[in-house]
Protein backbone atom coordinates (compact mmCIF):
# COMPACT_ATOMS: atom_id res chain seq x y z
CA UNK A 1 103.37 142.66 120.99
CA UNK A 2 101.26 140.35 123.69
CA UNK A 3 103.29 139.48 126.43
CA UNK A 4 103.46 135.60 127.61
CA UNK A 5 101.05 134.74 129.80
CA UNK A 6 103.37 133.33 132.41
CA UNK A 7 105.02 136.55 132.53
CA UNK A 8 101.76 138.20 133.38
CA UNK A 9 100.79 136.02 135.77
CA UNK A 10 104.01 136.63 137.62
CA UNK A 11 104.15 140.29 137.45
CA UNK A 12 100.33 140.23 138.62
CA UNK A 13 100.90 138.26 141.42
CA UNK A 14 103.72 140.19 142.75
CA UNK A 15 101.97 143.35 142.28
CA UNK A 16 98.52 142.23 143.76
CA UNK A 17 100.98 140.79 146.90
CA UNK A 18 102.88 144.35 147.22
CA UNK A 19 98.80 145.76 147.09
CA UNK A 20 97.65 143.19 149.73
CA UNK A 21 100.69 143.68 152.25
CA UNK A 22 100.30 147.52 151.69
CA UNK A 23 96.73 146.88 152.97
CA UNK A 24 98.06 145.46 155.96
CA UNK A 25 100.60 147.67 156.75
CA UNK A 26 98.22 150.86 156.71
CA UNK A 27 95.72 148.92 158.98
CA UNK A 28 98.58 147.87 161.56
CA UNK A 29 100.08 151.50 161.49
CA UNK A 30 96.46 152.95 162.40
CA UNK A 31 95.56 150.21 164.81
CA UNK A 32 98.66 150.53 166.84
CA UNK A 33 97.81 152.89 169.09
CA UNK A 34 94.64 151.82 169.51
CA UNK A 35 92.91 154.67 168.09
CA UNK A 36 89.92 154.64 165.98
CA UNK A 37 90.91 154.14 162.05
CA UNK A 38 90.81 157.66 160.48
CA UNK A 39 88.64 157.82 157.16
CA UNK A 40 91.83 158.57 155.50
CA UNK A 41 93.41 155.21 156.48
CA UNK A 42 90.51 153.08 155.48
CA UNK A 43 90.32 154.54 151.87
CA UNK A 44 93.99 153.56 151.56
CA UNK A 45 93.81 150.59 152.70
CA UNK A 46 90.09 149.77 150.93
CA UNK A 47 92.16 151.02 147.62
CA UNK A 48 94.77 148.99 148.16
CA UNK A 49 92.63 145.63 148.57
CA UNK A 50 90.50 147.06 145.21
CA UNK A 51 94.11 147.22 143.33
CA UNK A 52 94.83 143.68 144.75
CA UNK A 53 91.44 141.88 143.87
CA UNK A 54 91.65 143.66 140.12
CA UNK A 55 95.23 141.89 140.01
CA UNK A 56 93.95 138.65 141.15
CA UNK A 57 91.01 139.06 138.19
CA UNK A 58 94.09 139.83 136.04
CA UNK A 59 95.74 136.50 137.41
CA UNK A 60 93.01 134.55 136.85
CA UNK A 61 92.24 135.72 133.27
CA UNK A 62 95.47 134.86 131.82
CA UNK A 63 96.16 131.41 133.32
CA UNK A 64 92.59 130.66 132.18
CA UNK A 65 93.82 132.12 128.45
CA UNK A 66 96.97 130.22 129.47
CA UNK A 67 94.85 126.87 130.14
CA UNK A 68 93.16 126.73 127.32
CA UNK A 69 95.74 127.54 125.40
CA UNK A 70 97.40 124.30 126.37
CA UNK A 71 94.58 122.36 126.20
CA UNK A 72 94.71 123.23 122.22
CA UNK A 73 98.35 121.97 122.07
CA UNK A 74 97.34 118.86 124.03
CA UNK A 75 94.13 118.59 121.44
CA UNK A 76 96.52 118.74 118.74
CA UNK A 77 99.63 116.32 119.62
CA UNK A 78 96.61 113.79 120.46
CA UNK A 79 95.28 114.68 116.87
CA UNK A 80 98.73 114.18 115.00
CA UNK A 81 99.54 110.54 117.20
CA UNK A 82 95.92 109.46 116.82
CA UNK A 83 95.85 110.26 112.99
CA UNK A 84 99.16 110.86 111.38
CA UNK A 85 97.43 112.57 108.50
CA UNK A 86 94.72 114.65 110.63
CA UNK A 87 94.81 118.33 109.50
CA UNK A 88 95.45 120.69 112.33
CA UNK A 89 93.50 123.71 112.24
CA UNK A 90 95.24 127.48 112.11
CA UNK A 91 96.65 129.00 115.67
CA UNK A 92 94.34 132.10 116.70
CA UNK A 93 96.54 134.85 117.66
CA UNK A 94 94.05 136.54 118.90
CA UNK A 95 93.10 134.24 121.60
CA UNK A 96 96.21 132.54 122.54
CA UNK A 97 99.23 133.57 124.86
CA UNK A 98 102.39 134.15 122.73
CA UNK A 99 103.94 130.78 123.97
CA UNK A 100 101.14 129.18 123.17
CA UNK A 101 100.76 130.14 119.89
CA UNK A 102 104.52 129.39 119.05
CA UNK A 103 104.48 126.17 120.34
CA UNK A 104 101.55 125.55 117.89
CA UNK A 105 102.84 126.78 114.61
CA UNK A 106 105.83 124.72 115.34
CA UNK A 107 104.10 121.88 115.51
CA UNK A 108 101.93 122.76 112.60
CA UNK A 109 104.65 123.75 110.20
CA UNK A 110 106.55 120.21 111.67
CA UNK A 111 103.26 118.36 110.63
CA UNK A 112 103.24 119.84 107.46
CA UNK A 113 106.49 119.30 106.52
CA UNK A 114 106.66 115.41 107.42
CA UNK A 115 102.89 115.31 105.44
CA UNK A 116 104.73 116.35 102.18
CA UNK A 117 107.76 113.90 103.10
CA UNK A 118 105.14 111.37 103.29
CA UNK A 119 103.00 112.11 100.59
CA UNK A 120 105.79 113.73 97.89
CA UNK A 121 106.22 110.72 96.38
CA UNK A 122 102.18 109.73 96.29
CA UNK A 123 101.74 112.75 94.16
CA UNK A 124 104.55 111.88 91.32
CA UNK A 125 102.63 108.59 91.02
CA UNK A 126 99.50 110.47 90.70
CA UNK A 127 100.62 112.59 88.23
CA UNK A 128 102.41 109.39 86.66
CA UNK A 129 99.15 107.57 86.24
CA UNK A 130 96.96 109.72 86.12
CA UNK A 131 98.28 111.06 82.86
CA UNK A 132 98.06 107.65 81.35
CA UNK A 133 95.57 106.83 78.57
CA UNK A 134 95.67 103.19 79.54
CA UNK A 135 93.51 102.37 82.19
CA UNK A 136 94.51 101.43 85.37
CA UNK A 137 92.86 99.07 88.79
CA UNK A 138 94.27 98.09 91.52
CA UNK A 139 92.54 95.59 93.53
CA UNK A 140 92.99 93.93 97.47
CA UNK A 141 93.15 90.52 98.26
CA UNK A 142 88.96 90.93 98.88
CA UNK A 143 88.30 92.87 95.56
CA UNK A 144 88.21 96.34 96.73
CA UNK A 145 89.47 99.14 94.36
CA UNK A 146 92.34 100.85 96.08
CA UNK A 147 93.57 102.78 93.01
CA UNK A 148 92.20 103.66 89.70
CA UNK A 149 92.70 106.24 87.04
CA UNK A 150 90.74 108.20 84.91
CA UNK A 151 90.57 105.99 82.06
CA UNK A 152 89.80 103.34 83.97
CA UNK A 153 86.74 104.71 85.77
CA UNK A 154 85.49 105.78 82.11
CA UNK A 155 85.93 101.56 81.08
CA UNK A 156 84.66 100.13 84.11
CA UNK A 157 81.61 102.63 84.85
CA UNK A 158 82.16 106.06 87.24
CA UNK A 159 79.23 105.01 89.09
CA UNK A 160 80.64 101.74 89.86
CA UNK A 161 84.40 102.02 90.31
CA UNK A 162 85.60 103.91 93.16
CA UNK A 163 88.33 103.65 95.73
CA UNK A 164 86.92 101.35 98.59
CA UNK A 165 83.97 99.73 96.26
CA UNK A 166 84.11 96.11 95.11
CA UNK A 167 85.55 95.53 91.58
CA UNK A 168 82.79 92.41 91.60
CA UNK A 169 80.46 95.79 91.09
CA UNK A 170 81.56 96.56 87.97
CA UNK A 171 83.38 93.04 86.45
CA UNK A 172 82.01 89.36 86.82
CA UNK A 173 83.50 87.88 89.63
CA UNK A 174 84.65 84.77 87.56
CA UNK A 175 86.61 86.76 84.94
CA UNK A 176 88.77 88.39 87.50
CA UNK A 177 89.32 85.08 89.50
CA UNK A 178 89.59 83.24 87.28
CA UNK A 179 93.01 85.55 85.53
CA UNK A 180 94.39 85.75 88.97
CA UNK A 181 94.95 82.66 89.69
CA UNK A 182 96.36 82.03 86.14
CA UNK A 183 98.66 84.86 87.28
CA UNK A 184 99.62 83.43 90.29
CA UNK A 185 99.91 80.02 88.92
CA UNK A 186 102.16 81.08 85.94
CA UNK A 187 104.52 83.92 87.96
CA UNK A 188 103.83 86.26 85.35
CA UNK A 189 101.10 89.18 83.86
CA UNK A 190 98.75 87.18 82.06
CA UNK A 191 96.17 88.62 79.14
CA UNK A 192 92.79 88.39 79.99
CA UNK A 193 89.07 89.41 78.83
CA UNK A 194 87.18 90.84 81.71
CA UNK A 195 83.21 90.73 81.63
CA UNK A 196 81.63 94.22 82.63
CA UNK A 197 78.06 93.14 84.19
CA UNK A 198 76.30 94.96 80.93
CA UNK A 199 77.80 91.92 79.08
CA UNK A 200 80.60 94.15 77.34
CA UNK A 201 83.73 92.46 76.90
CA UNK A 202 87.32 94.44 77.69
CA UNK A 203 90.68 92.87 76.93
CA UNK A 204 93.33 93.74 79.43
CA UNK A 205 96.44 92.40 81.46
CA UNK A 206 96.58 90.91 85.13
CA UNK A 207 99.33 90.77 87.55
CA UNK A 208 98.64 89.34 90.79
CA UNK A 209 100.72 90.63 93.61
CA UNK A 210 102.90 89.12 95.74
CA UNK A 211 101.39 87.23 98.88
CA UNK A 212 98.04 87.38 97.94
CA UNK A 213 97.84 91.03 98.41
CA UNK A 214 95.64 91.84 95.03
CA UNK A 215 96.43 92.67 91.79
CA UNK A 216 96.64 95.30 88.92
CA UNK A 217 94.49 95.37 86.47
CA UNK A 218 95.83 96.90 83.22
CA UNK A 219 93.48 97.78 79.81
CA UNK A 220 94.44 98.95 76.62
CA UNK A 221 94.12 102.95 75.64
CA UNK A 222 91.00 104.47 75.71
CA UNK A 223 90.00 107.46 73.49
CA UNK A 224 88.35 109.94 75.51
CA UNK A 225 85.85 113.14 74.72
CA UNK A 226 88.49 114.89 76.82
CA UNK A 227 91.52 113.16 78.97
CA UNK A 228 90.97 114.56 82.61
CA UNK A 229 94.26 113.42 83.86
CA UNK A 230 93.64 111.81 87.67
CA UNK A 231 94.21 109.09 89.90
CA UNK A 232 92.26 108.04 93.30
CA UNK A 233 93.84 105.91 95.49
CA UNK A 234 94.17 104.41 99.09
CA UNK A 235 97.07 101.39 99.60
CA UNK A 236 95.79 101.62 103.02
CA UNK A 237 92.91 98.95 102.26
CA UNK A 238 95.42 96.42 101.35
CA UNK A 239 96.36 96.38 105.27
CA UNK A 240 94.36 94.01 107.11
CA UNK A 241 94.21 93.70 110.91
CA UNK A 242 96.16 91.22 112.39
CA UNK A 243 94.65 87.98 113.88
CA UNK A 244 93.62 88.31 117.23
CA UNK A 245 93.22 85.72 120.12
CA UNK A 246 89.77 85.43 122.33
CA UNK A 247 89.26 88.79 124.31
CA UNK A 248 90.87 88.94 128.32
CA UNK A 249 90.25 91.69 130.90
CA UNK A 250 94.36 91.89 130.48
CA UNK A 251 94.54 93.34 127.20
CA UNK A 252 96.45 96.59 126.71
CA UNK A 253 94.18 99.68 125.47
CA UNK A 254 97.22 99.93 122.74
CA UNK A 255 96.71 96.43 121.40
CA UNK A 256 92.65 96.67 121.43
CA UNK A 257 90.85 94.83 118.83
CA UNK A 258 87.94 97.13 118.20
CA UNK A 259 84.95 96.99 115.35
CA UNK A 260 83.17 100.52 115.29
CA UNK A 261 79.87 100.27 114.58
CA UNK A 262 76.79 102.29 113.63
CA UNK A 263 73.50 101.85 111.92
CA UNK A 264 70.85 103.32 110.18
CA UNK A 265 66.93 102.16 110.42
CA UNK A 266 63.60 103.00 110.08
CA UNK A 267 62.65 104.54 113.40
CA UNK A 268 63.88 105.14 116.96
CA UNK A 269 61.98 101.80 118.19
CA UNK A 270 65.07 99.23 118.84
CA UNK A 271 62.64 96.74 119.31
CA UNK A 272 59.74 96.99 116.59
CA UNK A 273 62.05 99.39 113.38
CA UNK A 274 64.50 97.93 111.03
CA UNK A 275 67.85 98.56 110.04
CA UNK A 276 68.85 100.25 106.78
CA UNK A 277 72.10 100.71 106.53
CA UNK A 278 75.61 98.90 108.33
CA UNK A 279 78.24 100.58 108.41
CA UNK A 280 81.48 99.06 110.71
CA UNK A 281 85.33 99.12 110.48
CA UNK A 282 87.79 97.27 112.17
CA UNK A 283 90.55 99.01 114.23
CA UNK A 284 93.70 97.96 116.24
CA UNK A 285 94.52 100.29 118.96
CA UNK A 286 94.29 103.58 117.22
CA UNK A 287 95.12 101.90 113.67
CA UNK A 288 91.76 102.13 111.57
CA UNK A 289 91.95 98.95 108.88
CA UNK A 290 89.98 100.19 105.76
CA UNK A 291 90.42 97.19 104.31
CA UNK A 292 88.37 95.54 106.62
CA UNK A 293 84.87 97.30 106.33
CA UNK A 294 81.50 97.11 105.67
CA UNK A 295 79.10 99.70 104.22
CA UNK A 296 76.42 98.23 103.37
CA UNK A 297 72.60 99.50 102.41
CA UNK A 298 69.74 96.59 103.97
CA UNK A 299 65.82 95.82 102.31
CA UNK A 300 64.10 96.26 105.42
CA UNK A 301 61.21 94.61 104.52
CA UNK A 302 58.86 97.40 105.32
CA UNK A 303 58.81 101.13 103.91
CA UNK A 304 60.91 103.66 105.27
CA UNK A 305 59.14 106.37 106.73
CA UNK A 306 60.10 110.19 105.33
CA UNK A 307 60.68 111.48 108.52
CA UNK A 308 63.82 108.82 108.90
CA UNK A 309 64.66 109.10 105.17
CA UNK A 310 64.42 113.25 106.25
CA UNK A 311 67.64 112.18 108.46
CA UNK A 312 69.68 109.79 106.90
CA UNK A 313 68.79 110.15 103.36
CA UNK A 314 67.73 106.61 102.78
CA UNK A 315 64.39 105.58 100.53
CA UNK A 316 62.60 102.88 99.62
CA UNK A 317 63.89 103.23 95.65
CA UNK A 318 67.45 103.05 97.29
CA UNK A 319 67.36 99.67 99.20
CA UNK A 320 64.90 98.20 96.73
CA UNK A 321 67.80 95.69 95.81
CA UNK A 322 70.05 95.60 98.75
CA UNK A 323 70.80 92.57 100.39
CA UNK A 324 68.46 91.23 103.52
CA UNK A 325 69.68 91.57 106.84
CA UNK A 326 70.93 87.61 106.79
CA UNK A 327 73.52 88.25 104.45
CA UNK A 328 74.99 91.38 105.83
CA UNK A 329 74.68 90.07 109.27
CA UNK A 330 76.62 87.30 108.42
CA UNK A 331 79.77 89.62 107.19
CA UNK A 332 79.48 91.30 110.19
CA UNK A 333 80.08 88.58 112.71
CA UNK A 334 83.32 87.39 111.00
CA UNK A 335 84.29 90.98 111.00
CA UNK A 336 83.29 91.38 114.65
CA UNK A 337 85.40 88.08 115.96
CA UNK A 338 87.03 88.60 119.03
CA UNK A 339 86.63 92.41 118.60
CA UNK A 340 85.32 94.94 121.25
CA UNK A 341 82.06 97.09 119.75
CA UNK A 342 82.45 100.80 119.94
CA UNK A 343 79.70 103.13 118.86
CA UNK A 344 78.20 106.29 119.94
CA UNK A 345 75.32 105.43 122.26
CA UNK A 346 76.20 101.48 120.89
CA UNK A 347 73.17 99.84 123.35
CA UNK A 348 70.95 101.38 120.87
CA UNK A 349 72.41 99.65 118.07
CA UNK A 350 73.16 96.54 119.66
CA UNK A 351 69.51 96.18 120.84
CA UNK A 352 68.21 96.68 117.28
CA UNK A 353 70.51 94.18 115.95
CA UNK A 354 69.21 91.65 118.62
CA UNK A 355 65.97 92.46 117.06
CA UNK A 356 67.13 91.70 113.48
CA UNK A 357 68.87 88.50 114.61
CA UNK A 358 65.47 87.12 116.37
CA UNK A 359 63.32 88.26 113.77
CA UNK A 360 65.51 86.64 111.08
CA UNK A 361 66.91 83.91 112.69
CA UNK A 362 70.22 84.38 113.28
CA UNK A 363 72.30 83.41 115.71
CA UNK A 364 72.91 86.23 118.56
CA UNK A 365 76.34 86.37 120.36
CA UNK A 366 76.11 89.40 123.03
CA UNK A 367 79.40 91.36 122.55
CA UNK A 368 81.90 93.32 124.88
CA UNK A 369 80.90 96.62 124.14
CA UNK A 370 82.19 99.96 125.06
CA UNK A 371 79.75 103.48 124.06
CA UNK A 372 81.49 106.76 123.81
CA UNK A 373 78.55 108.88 124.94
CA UNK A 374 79.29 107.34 128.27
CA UNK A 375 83.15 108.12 127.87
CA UNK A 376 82.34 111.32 127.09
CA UNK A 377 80.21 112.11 129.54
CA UNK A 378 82.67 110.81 132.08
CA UNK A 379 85.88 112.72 130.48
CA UNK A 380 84.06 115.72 130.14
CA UNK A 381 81.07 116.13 132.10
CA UNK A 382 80.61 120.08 131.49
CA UNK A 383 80.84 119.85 128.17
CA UNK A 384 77.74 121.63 126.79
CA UNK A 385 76.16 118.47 124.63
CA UNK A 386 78.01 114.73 124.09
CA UNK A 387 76.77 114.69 120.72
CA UNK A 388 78.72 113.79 117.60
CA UNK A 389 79.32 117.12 116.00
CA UNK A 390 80.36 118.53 119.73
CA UNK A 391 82.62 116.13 120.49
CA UNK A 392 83.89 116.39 116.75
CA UNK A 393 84.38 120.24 117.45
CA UNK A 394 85.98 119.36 121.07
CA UNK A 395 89.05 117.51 119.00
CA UNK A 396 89.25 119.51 116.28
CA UNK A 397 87.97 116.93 113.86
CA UNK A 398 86.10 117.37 110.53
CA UNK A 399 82.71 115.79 109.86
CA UNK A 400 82.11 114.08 106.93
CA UNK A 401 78.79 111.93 106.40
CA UNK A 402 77.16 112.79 109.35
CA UNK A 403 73.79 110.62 109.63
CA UNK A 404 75.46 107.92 107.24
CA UNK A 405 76.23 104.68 108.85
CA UNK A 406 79.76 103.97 107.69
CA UNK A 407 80.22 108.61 108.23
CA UNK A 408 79.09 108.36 111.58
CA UNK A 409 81.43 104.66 112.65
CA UNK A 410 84.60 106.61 110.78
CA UNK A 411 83.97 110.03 113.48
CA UNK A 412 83.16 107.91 116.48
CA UNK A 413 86.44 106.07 115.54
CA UNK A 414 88.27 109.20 115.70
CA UNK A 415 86.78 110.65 118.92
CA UNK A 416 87.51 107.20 120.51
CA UNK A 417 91.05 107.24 119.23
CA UNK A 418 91.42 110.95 120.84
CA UNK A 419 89.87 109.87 124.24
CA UNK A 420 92.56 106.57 124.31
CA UNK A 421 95.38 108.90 126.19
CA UNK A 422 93.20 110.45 127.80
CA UNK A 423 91.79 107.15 129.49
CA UNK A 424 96.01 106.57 130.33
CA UNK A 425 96.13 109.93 132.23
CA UNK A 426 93.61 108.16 134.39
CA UNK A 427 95.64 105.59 135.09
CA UNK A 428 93.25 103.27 132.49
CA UNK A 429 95.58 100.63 131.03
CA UNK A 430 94.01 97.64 130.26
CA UNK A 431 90.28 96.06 128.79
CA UNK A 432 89.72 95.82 132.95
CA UNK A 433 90.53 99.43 133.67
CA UNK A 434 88.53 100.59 130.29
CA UNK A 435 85.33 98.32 131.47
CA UNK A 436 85.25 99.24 135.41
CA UNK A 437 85.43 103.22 134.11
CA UNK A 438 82.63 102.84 131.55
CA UNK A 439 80.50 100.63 133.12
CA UNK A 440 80.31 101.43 136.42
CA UNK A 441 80.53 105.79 136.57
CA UNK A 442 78.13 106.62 133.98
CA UNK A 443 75.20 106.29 135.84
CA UNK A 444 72.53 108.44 134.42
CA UNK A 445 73.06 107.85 130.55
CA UNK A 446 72.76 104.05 131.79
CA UNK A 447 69.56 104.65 133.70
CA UNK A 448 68.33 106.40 131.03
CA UNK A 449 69.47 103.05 128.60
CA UNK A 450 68.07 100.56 130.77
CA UNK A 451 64.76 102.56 130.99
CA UNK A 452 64.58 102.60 126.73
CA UNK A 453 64.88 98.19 127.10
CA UNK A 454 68.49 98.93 125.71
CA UNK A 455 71.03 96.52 125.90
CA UNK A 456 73.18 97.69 128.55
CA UNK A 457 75.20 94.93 130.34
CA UNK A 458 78.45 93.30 129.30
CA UNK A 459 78.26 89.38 128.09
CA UNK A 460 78.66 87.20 131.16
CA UNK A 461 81.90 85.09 129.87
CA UNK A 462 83.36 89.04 130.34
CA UNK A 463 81.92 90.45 132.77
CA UNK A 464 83.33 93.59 135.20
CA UNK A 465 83.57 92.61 138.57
């Protein structure tokens, strides 16, 4: 069985001390008359130094396996109290001390065990209405989907109904309002007929839920080629961030209002391309608020070149009849209130959306912004590449939707919620702390921003001194 690395180290360090005195002792017994050093005398003493310096290697192999070893712990607790659902990945006994390695499948099996706590009683629902013929909505306060079953995808349209979409994508808006207030107004479930947007009329049930939190949307049985019993769901987009106050240099890095934010356009020109494709999400602290999102495709107004639709995946048939940039730019600013921007290289995004703005005519308000290429390159300046996927692969997270605007926001979230305790172990508290460290150490990436015409300054009203 592998010995603990601790133990080595100590046994090697003894050793490699008993090698290096023995050294010295064979010189000083030969020099002491002051004879010349017999041949004999330096070979034992030469061996003894070689046995020494092979000890120190020894050393300095397993505090490095030792090392690394704890960074992986560290990597993981900051997985498990950034995401309480993130999935740690398998200890490798062939590469970790034996401490190490018990340390993390304690805290794996631990995380495991209070996921299925958590999530027991998710699964009996699932099973519950999943299994139902009825189908089955549930809707937020806004009108996004955050549960529906089987049968109720097959009434309201697969490719329309999903968790996180907009029940206004499959329903008329007026139909739906119009039985939730009657709901509301009478206490009660009320009947209702919903309009799909093909015209097709469904009969159903609405109960509005309590404090304006949504509603359920209930139809009548539904005969089915074959009933595929299932249920997706997220309650987690009925939680909304809470209000926030006009941003200070004072505010705690635990209390941060924070909009992550990413796009996807036409071209690498942040002056001349367009944007595609918004995607943003609001966060407090290291809370992501799905509920308060946008993912959102943009007509730019010009065709999309294949080498950018070779990237993102984005053509012209696919924004054809997505909103203008107006419209979604207007979402995100009342998203965006009072909220820090966070992005991966984020001038580059900003500046294109100054573009949009003046080219469209709408209003520009210059944000507090904070980019995690320059945090990264700051925490971890050795790191071979600050790109997404290695910085993904330096916490242990898993990428989905890379080159998608709303894929890429969701990992930069995550790698920014990771690098939050980091920033502490600094001594990084507060907005102040978070601002002086980004803006002012990161020299080269900003040179190398300021000489693209990127936006790279903070607003003036919040400026770092």
């Amino acid at each position: 069985m592998d010995k603990p690395a601790y133990r080595m180290i100590k046994r090697y360090a003894v050793w490699a001390s008993l090698c290096f005195l023995g050294t010295a002792a064979i010189l000083a017994a030969a020099l002491r008359n002051g004879d010349p050093v017999r041949p004999a005398a330096w070979a034992a003493a030469a061996l003894a130094g070689a046995g020494g310096i092979v000890l120190l290697g020894g050393i300095w192999r397993e505090a490095g396996r030792l090392g690394r070893g704890l960074e992986r712990v560290r990597g993981a607790l900051l997985n498990v109290t950034s995401d309480p659902n993130a999935v740690l990945p398998a200890p490798d006994p062939a590469t970790m001390p034996p401490e190490i390695l018990s340390q993390l499948t304690a805290l794996t099996q631990f995380h495991v065990q209070v996921l299925q706590e958590r999530h027991g009683p998710d699964k009996r629902l699932s099973t519950v209405l999943g299994s139902l013929f009825s189908g089955v909505a549930v809707i937020t306060g806004q009108g996004q989907v955050s549960l529906v079953n089987t049968a109720g995808r097959e009434l309201l349209g697969k490719e329309r109904v999903r968790v996180g979409t907009s029940i206004f994508a499959a329903l008329d808006r007026h139909t739906v309002l119009d039985a939730v207030n009657r709901s509301r107004a009478e206490g009660k479930q009320v009947q209702a007929v919903f309009r799909r947007l093909d015209a097709v009329e469904l009969h159903g049930r609405l109960s509005a839920l309590p404090d304006d939190d949504g509603a359920i949307l209930i139809f009548p049985p539904v005969e089915l080629d074959e009933h595929r019993p299932g249920v997706d769901f997220d309650f987690g987009l009925h939680h909304l961030p809470p209000e926030t106050e006009p941003l200070h240099l004072g505010v705690s890095l635990d209390e941060l209002p924070v909009l992550i934010l990413d796009t996807e356009t036409t071209g690498l020109d942040a002056h001349n391309d367009r944007i595609v494709s918004i995607g943003a999400i609001r966060a407090h602290g290291t809370r992501l608020y799905n509920g308060a999102m946008i993912d959102a495709l943009l007509d730019p107004g010009v065709p999309i070149p294949a080498v950018s639709t070779a990237i993102h995946g984005i053509t012209d048939e696919m924004v054809q009849d997505a909103r203008r940039f107006p419209l979604v730019c207007a979402d995100l600013r009342k998203l965006a209130a009072n909220s820090i921007i966070v992005g991966h290289n984020i001038p580059f995004d900003l500046t294109i959306l100054k573009a949009e703005c003046e080219r469209h005519g709408c209003p520009w308000h210059h944000p507090v912004f904070i980019d995690t290429l320059r945090l990264a390159a700051l925490l971890d300046p050795d790191l071979d590449g600050h790109d997404l996927e290695t910085l993904a692969g330096l916490y242990d997270l898993e990428i989905q939707g890379r080159h998608t605007a709303l894929g890429d926001a969701l990992v930069t979230a995550e790698i920014f919620f990771r690098m939050l305790p980091r920033f502490k172990e600094l001594g990084h508290r507060t907005l102040e702390d978070l601002l002086r460290f980004h803006c002012n150490e990161a020299r080269m990436i900003i040179r190398h921003q300021r000489a693209q015409g990127w936006i790279t300054s903070q607003p003036e009203s919040l400026r770092q001194p």
